[in-house]
Protein backbone atom coordinates (compact mmCIF):
# COMPACT_ATOMS: atom_id res chain seq x y z
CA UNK A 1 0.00 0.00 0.00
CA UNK A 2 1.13 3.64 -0.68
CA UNK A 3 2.09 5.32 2.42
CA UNK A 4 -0.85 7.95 3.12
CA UNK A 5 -0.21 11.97 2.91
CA UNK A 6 -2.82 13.59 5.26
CA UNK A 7 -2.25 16.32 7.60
CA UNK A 8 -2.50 15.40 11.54
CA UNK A 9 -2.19 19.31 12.44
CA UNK A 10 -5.50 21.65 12.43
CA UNK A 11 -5.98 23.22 9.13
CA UNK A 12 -6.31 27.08 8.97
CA UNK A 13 -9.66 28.03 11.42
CA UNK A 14 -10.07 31.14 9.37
CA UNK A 15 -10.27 32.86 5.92
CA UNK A 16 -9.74 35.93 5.07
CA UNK A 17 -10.26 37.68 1.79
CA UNK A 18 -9.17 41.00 2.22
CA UNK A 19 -10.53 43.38 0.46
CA UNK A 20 -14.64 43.63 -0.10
CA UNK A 21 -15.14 42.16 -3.19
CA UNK A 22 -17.56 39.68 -3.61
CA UNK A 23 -15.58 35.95 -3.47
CA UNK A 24 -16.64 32.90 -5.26
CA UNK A 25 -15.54 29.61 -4.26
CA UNK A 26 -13.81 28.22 -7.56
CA UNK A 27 -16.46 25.82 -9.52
CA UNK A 28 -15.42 21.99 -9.66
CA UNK A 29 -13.20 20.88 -12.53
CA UNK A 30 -14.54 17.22 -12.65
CA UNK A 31 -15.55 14.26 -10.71
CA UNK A 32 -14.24 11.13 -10.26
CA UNK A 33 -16.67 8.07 -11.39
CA UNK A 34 -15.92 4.64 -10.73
CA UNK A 35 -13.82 2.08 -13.37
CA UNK A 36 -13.07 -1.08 -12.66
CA UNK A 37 -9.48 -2.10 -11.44
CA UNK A 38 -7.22 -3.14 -14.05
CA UNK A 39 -5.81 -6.98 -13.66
CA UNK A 40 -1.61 -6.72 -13.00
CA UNK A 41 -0.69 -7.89 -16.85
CA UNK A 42 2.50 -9.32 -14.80
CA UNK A 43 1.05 -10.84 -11.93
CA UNK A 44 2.23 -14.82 -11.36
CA UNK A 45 -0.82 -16.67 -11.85
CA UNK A 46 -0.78 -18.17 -8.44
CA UNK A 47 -0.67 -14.90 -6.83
CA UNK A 48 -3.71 -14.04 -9.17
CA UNK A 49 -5.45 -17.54 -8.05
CA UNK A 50 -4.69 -16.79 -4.06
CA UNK A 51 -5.92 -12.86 -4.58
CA UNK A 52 -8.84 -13.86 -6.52
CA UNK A 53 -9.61 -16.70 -3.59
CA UNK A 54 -9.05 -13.95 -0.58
CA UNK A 55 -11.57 -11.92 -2.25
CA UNK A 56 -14.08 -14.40 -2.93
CA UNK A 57 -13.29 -15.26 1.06
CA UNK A 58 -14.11 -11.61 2.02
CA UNK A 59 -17.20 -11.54 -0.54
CA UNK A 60 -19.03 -14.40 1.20
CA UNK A 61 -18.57 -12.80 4.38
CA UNK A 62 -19.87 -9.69 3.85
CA UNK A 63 -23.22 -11.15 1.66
CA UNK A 64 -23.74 -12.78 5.05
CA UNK A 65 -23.33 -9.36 6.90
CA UNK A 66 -26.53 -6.63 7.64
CA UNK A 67 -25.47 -3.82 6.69
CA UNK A 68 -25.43 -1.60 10.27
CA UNK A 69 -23.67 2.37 10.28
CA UNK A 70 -23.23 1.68 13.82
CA UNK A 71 -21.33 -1.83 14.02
CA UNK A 72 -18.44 -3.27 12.32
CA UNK A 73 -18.64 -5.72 9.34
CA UNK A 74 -16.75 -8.12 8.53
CA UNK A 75 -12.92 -8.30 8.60
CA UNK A 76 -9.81 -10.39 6.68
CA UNK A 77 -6.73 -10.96 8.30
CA UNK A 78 -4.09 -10.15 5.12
CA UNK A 79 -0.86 -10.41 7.62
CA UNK A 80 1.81 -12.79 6.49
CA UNK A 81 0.10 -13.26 2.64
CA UNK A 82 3.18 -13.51 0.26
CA UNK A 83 4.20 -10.32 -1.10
CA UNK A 84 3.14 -11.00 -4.64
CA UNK A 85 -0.64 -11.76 -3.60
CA UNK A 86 -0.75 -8.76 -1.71
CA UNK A 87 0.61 -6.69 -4.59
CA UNK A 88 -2.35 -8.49 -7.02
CA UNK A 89 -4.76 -6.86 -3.84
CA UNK A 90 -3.68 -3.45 -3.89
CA UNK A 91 -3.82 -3.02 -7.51
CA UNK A 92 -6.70 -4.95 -8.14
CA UNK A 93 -8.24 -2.69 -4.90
CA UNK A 94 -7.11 0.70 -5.83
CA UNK A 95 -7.34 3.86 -4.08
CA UNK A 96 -10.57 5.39 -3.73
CA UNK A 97 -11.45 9.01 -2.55
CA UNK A 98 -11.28 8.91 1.60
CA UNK A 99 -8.20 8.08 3.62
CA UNK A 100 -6.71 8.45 7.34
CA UNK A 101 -4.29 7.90 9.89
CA UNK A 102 -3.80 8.11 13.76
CA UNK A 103 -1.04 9.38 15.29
CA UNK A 104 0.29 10.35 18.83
CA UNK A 105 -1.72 7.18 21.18
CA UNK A 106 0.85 4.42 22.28
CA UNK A 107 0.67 1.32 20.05
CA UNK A 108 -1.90 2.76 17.67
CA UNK A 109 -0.44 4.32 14.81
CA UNK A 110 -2.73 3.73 12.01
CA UNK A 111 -2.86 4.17 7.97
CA UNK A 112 -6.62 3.51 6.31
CA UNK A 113 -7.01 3.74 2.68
CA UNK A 114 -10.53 3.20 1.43
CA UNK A 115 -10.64 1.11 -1.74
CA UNK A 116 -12.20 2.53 -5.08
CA UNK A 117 -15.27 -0.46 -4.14
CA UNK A 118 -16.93 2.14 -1.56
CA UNK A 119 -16.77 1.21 1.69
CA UNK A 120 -14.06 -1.35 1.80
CA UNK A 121 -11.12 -0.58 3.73
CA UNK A 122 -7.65 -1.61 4.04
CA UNK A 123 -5.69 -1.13 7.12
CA UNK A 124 -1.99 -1.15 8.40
CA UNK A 125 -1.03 -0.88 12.20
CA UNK A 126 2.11 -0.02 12.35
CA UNK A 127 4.50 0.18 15.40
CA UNK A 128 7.08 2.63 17.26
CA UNK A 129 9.41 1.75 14.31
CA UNK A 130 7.07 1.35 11.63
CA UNK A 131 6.90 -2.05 10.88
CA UNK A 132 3.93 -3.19 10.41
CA UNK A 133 2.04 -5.20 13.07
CA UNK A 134 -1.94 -5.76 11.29
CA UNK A 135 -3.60 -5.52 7.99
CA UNK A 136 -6.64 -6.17 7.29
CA UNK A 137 -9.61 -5.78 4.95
CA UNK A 138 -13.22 -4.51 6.19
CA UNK A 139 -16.26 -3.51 5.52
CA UNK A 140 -18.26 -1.14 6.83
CA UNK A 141 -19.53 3.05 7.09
CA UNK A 142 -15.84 3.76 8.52
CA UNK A 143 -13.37 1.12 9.83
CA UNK A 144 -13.85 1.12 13.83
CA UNK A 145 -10.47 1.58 14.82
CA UNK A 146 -10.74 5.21 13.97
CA UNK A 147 -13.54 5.88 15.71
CA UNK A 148 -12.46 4.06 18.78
CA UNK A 149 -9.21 6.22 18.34
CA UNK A 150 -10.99 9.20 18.87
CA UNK A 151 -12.50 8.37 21.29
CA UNK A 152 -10.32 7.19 23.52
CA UNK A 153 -8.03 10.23 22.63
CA UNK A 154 -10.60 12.46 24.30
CA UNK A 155 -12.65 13.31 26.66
CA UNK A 156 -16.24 13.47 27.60
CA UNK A 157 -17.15 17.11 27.95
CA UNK A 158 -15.67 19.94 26.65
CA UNK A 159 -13.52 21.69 29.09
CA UNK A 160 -14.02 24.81 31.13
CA UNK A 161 -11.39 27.67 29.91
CA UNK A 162 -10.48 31.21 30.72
CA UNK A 163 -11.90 33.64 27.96
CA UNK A 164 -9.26 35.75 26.69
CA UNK A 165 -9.80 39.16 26.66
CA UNK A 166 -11.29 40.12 23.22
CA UNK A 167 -13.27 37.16 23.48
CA UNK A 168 -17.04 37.82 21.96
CA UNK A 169 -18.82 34.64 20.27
CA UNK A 170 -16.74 31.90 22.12
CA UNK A 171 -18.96 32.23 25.20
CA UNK A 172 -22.25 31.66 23.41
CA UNK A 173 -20.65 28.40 21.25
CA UNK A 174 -19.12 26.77 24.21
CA UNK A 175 -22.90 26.87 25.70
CA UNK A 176 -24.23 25.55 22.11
CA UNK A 177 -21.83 22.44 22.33
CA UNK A 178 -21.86 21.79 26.06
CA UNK A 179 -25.90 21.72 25.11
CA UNK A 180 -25.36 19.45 22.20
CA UNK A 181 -22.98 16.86 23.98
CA UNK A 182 -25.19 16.76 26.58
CA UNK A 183 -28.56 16.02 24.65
CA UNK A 184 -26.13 13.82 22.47
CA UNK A 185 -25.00 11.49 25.60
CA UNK A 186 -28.46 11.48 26.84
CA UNK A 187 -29.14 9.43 23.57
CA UNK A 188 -32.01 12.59 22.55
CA UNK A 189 -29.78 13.57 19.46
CA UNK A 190 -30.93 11.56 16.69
CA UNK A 191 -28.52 13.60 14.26
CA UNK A 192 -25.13 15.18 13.99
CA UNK A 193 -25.53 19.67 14.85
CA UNK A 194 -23.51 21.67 12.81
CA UNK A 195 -21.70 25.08 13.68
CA UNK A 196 -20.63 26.99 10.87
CA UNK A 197 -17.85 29.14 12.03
CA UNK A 198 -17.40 30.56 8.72
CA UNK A 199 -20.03 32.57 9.27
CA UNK A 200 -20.11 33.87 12.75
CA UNK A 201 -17.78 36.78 13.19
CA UNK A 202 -15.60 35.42 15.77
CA UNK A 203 -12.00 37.66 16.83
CA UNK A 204 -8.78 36.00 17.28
CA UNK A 205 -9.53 35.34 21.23
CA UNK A 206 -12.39 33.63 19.73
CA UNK A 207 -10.48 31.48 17.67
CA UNK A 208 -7.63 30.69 20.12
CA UNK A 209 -10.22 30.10 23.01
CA UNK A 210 -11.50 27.43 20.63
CA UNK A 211 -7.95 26.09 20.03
CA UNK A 212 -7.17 25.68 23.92
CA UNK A 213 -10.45 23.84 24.58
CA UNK A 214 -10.91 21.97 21.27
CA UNK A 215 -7.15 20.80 20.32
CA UNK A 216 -6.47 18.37 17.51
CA UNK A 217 -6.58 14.82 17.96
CA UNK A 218 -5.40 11.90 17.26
CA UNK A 219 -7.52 10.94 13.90
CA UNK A 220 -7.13 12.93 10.56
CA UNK A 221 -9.60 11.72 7.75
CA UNK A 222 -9.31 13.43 3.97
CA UNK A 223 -11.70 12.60 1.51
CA UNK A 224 -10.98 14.40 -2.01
CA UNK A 225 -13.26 15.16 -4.71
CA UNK A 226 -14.22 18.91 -5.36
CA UNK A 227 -11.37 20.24 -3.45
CA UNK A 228 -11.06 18.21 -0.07
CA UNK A 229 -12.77 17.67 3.54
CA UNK A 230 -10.74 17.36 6.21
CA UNK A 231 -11.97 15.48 9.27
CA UNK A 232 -10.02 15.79 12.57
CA UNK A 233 -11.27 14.31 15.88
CA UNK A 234 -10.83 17.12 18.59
CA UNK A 235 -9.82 16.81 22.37
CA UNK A 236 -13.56 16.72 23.09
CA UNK A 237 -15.02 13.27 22.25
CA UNK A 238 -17.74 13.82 19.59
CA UNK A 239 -16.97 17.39 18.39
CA UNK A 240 -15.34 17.32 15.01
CA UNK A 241 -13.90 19.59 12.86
CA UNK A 242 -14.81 19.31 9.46
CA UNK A 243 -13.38 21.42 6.73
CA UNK A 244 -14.07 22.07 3.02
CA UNK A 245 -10.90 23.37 1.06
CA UNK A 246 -11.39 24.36 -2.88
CA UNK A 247 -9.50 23.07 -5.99
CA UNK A 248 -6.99 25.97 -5.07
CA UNK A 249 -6.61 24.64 -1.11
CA UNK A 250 -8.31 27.46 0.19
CA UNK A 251 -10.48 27.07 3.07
CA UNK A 252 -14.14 28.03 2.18
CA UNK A 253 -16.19 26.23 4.97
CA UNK A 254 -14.98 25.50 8.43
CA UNK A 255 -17.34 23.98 10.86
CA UNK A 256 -17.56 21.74 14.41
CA UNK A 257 -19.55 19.18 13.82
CA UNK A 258 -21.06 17.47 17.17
CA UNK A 259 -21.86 13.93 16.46
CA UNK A 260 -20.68 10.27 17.52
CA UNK A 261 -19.08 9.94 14.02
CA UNK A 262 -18.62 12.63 10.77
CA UNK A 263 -21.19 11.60 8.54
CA UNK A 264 -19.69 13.10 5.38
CA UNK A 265 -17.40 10.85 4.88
CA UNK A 266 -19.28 7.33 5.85
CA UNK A 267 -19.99 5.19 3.78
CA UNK A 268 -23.83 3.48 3.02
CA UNK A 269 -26.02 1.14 2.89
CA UNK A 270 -26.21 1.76 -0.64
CA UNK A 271 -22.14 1.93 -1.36
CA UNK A 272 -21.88 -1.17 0.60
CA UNK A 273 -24.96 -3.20 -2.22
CA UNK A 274 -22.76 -1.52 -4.65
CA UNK A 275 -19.44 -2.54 -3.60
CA UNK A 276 -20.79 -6.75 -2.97
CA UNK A 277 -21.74 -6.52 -7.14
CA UNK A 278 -18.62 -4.44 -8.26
CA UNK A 279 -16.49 -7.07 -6.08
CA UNK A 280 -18.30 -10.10 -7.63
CA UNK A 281 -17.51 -8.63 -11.28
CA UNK A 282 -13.95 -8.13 -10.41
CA UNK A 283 -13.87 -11.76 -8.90
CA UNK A 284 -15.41 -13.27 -11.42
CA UNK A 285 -12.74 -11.25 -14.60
CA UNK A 286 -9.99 -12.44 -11.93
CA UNK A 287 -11.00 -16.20 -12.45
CA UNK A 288 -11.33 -16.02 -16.01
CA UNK A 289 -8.17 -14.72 -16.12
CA UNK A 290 -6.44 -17.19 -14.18
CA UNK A 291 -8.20 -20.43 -16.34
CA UNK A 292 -6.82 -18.41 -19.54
């Protein structure tokens, strides 16, 4: 797998245009649509035959799986496969739009790279030294060792701070998102609450008053398509910041998003239907290519 590239640090909180001309956010240049993998024209045709059979392994297991936002599906153990089979799985697996990484907890430094079949992840654990220690293949609206990252990075309520002086909006969010945990943890939230910060006029105590009680954590998710969003799990558990760059990297939508996972970037019930008959096609080209 190619190592990831995703920022662990908090993007920009603010943007500033300058002068008081109307800005547009640039328009999108394209979209990515789905193709099918291409088979390795060089692969050894028992590599080909063991890929093809750890995919067909995978496949069973998740046509036997409810599809469930909230729980993990199923899972396949790829440590210790020869290094030619693997190399038929990554290609034959691509790279699809949304990957992530944890950093900074003992023994859980993480790379996730979704696959272009929505939905399907792979995963490397890696240790102090970067070798690798798991990897694995799942299913599922977001592989659960992210989630359970963040949350055991942070914790439950959002922390009482000193307003700086200068401080004018800050007040009234804290008391927003101390509202929204709570109504969250009481199970009465039966959706994610956004705060668009782009909007609000908010000073520079604002901002760092923000930064003190809402640091970065330990989980960094990217998804690209127009632009990016950037997903980074905060010091609170369940407040995320979620933010929308343009083609041009420049930040045109910065929120908090208070929720027990970022829904933008899950995956569905409908990508996961979609990725069981896009997985059967590729098995069944990979075993027709294999009986050549």
């Amino acid at each position: 797998m190619k190592p990831l590239s995703i920022p662990i640090h908090a993007a920009p909180t603010d943007a500033r245009h300058g002068d008081d001309e109307m800005q547009y956010p640039e328009m999108p240049r394209g979209m990515a649509t789905f193709s099918m993998p291409r088979l390795p024209e060089d692969a050894d045709t028992s590599a080909m035959a063991a890929a093809q059979q750890l995919l067909q392994t995978f496949l069973d297991a998740l046509n036997d799986w409810t599809f469930d936002a909230q729980a993990a599906g199923p899972r396949l153990d790829l440590r210790g496969q020869p290094e030619a089979v693997l190399n038929v799985l990554n290609e034959v697996l691509g790279e699809g739009e949304v990957s992530a990484r944890v950093e900074g907890l003992p023994g859980c430094d993480v790379r996730v790279q979704e696959s272009v079949f929505t939905g399907i992840w792979r995963v490397r654990e890696l240790d102090a030294e970067e070798e690798e220690t798991s990897y694995w293949l799942e299913a599922g609206s977001l592989p659960t060792v992210l989630l359970d990252a963040a949350h055991r990075d942070a914790q439950p309520t959002l922390p009482e701070v000193v307003f700086p002086e200068g401080a004018m909006n800050a007040p009234a969010l804290f008391t927003e998102i101390r509202a929204q945990l709570a109504s969250l943890n009481a199970g009465a939230a039966t959706s994610s609450h956004e705060i668009n910060l782009t909007l609000l006029p908010l000073t520079p105590a604002d901002h760092q008053a923000l930064q003190e009680a809402l640091p970065v954590g330990s989980v960094a998710i990217i998804s690209k398509g127009f632009g990016s969003c950037r997903v980074t799990s905060t010091g609170t558990r369940h407040v995320w910041r979620v933010q929308q760059f343009n083609n041009k990297n420049t930040l045109i939508l910065n929120t908090l998003v208070i929720a027990e996972r970022p829904s933008l970037i899950l995956a569905a019930a409908e990508d996961i239907e979609d990725a069981r008959e896009r997985l059967a096609e590729l098995i069944s080209w990979m075993r027709a290519d294999t009986e050549v």
